[in-house]
Protein backbone atom coordinates (compact mmCIF):
# COMPACT_ATOMS: atom_id res chain seq x y z
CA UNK A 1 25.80 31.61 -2.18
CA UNK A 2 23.94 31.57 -5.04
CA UNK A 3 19.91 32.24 -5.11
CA UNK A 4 17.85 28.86 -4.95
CA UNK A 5 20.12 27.85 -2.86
CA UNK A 6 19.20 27.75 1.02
CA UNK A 7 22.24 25.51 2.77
CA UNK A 8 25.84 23.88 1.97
CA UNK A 9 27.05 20.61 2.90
CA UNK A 10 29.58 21.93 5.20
CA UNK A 11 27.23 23.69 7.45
CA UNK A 12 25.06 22.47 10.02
CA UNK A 13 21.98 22.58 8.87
CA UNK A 14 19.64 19.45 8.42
CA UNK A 15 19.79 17.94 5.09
CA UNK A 16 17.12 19.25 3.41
CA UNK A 17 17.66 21.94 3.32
CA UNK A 18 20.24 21.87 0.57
CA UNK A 19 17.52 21.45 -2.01
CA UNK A 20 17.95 23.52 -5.20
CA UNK A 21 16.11 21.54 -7.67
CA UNK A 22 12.91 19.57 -7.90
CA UNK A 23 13.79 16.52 -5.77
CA UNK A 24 12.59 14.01 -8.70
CA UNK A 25 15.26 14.27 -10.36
CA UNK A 26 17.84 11.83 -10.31
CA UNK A 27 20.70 12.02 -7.76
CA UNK A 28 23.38 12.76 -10.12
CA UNK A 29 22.26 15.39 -11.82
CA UNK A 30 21.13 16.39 -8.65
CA UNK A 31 24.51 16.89 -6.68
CA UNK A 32 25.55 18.16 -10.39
CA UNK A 33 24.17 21.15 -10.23
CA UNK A 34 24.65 21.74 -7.10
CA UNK A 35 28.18 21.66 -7.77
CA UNK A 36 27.37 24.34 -10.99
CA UNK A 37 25.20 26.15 -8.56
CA UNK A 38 28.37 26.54 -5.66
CA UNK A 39 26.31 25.15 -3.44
CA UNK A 40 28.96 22.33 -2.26
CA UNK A 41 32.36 22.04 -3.91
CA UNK A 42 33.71 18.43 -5.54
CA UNK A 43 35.52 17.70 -2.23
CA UNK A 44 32.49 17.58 -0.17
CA UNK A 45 30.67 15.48 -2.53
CA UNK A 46 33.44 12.93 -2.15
CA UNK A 47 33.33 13.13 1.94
CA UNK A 48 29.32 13.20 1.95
CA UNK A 49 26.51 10.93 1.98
CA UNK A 50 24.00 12.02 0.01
CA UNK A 51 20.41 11.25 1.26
CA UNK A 52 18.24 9.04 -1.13
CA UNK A 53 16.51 10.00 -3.95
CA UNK A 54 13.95 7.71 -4.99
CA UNK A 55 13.29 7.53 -8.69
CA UNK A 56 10.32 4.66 -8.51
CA UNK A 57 10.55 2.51 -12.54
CA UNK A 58 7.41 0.90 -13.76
CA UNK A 59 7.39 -2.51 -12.67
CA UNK A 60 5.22 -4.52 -14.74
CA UNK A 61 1.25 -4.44 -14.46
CA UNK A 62 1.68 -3.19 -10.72
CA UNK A 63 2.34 0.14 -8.73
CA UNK A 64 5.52 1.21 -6.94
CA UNK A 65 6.69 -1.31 -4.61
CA UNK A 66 6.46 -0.50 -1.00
CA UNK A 67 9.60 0.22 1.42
CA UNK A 68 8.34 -2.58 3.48
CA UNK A 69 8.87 -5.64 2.39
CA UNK A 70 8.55 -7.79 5.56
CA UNK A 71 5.14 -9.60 5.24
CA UNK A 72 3.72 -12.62 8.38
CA UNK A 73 1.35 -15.30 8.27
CA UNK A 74 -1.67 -15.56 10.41
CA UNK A 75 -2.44 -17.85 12.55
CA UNK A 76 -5.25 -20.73 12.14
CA UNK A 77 -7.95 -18.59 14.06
CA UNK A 78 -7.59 -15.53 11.53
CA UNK A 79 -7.22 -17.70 8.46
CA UNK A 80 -10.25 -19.74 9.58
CA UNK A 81 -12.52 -16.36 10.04
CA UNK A 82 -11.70 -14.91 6.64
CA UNK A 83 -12.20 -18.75 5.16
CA UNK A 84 -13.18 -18.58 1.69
CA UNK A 85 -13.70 -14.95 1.35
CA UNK A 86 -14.96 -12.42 3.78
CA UNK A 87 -16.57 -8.71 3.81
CA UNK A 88 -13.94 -6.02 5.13
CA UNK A 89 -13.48 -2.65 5.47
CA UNK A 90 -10.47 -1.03 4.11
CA UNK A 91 -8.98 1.98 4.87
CA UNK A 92 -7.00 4.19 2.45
CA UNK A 93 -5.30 7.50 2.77
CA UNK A 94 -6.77 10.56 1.05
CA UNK A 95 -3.94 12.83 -0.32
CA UNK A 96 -4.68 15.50 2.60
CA UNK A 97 -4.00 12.59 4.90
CA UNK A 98 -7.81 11.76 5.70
CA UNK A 99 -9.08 8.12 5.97
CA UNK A 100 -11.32 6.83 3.25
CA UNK A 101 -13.50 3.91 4.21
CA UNK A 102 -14.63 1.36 1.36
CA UNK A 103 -16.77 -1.87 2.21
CA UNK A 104 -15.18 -4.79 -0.16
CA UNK A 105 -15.06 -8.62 -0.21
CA UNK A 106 -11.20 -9.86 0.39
CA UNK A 107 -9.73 -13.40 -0.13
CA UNK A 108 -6.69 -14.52 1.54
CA UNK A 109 -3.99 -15.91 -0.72
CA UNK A 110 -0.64 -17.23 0.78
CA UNK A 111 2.77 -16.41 -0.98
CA UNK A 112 6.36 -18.20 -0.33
CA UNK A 113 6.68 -14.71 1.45
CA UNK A 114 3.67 -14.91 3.41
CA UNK A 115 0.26 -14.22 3.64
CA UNK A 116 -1.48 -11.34 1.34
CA UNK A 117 -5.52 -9.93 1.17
CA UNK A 118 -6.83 -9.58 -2.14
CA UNK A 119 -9.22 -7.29 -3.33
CA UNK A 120 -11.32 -6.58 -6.98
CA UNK A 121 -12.19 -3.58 -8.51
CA UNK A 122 -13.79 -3.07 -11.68
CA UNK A 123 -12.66 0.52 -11.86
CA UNK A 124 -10.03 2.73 -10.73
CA UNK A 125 -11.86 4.12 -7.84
CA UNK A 126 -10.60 6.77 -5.44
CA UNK A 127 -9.63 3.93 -3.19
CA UNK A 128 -7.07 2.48 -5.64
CA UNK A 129 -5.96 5.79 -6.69
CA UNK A 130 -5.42 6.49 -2.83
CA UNK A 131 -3.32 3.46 -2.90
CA UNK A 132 -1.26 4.49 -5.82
CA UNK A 133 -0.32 7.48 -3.75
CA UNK A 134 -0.06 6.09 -0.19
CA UNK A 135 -0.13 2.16 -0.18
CA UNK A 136 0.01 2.32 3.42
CA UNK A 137 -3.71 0.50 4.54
CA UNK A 138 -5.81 -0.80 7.15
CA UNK A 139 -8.33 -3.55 7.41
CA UNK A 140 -10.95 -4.69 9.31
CA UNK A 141 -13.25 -8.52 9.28
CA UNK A 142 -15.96 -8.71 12.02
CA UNK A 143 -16.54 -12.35 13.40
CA UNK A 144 -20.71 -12.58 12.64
CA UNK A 145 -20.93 -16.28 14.31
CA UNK A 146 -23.03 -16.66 17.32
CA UNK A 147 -24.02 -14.35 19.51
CA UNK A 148 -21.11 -12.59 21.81
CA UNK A 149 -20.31 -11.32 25.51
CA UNK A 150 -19.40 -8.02 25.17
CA UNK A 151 -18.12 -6.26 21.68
CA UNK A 152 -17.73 -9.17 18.47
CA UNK A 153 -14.70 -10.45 17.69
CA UNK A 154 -12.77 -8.88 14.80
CA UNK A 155 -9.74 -9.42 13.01
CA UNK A 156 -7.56 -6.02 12.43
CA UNK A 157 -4.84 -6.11 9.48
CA UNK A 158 -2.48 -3.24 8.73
CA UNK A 159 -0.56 -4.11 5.60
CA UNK A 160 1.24 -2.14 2.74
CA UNK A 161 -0.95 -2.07 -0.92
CA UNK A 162 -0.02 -2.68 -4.39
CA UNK A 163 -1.99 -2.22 -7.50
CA UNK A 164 -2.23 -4.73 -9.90
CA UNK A 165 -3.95 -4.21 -13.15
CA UNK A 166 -6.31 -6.84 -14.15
CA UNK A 167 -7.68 -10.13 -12.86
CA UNK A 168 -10.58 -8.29 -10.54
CA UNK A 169 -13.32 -10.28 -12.94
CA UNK A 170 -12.07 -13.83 -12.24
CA UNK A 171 -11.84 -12.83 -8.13
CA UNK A 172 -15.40 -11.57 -8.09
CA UNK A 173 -16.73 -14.28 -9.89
CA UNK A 174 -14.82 -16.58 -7.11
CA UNK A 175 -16.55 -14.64 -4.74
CA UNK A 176 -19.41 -13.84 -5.71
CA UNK A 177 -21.29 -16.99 -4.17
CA UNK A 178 -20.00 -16.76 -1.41
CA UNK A 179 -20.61 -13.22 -0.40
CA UNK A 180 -22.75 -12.46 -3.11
CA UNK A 181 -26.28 -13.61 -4.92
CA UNK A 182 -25.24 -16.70 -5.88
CA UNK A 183 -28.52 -16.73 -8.76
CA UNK A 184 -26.98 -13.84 -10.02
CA UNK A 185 -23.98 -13.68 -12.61
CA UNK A 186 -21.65 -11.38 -11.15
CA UNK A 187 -19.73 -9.49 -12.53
CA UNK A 188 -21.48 -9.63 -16.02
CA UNK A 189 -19.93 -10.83 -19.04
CA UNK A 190 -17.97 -8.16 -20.70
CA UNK A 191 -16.65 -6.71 -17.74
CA UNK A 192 -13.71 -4.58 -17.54
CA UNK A 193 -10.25 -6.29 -16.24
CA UNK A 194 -10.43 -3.83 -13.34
CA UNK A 195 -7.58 -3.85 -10.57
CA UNK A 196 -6.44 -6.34 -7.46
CA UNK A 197 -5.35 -4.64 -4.60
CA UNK A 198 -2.64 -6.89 -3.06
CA UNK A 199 -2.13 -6.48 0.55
CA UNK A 200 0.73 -7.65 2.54
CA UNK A 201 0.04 -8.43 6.20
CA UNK A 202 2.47 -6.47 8.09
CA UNK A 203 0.45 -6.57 11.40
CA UNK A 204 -2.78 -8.76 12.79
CA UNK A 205 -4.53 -7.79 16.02
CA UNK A 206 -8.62 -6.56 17.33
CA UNK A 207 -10.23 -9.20 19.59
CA UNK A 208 -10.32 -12.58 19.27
CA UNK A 209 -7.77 -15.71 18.96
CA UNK A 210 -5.48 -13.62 16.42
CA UNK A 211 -4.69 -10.90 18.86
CA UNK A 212 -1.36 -10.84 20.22
């Protein structure tokens, strides 16, 4: 067998292990060279699956879409709590697989498809760069109304992330009073388009009407 190579098709190995070339590349000229590097013959091409090779195209203004795609609606006790926009804390994954932990303002916007949090960011902060890499992301909304037996209420959302470029002005101006200083103009005229992180709700729990 040649060098690079560290498996065939015909032998029991996992997968994997068959990998010659960078795995990026598409799977054509993937099992292609395989086939100029001996490592399967024609034959077991035919009689094989191949295992995918994702080769993500831009798709507009956003990021990669996710593998999930299933999205849910929440119920009148969740959608009530978030209201008109609410402070949350969203969790992204660092590269090394550590959470980051950003405090932002989220508005709930419904789709044909189901319910989605929005975000705003003027910049392309570390948390929308984690997102890029990892849309995978978890969210939390405290209940702050009256006082409470035992631990507060809160609403927990994990959800799959998408970038979308632009549109974080308008958002945070819609926001702003709300969660904001209302006697202040936020953000300030001549502000960057930013980002919108577009969540899809894939699962609602924490304490409080919404749990399950």
């Amino acid at each position: 067998m040649p060098d690079g190579c560290r498996g065939s098709l015909n032998e029991p190995a996992p997968f994997p292990k068959i990998y010659c070339v960078d795995a990026r590349a598409g799977a054509s000229r993937l099992y292609s060279r395989l086939v100029k590097l001996k490592c399967v013959s024609r034959d077991a091409l035919r009689t094989t699956n191949p295992p995918p090779v994702h080769a993500y195209s831009a798709h507009g203004n956003e990021s990669r879409p996710a593998a999930v795609t299933s999205r849910m609606k929440l119920n009148d006790a969740a959608r009530d709590l978030i209201g008109k926009g609410a402070d949350a804390t969203l969790v992204t994954l660092n590269p090394d697989g550590s959470p980051q932990v950003s405090l932002v303002w989220v508005a709930l916007q419904s789709t044909p498809d189901g319910d989605e949090l929005v975000t705003a960011h003027l910049a392309a902060h570390k948390k929308v760069r984690n997102i890029r890499n990892d849309p995978r992301v978890a969210v939390t909304i405290v209940s702050l109304d009256g006082p409470s037996a035992g631990m507060r209420p809160y609403l927990s959302i994990t959800g799959t992330a998408r970038i979308v470029e632009g549109g974080a002005p308008e958002l945070l101006r819609e926001l702003n009073p709300i969660l904001g200083d209302p006697n202040m103009k936020f953000p300030p005229d001549g502000a960057p388009p930013g980002f919108l992180t577009r969540i899809r709700i894939e699962k609602a729990g924490g304490i409080g009407p919404w749990a399950s």
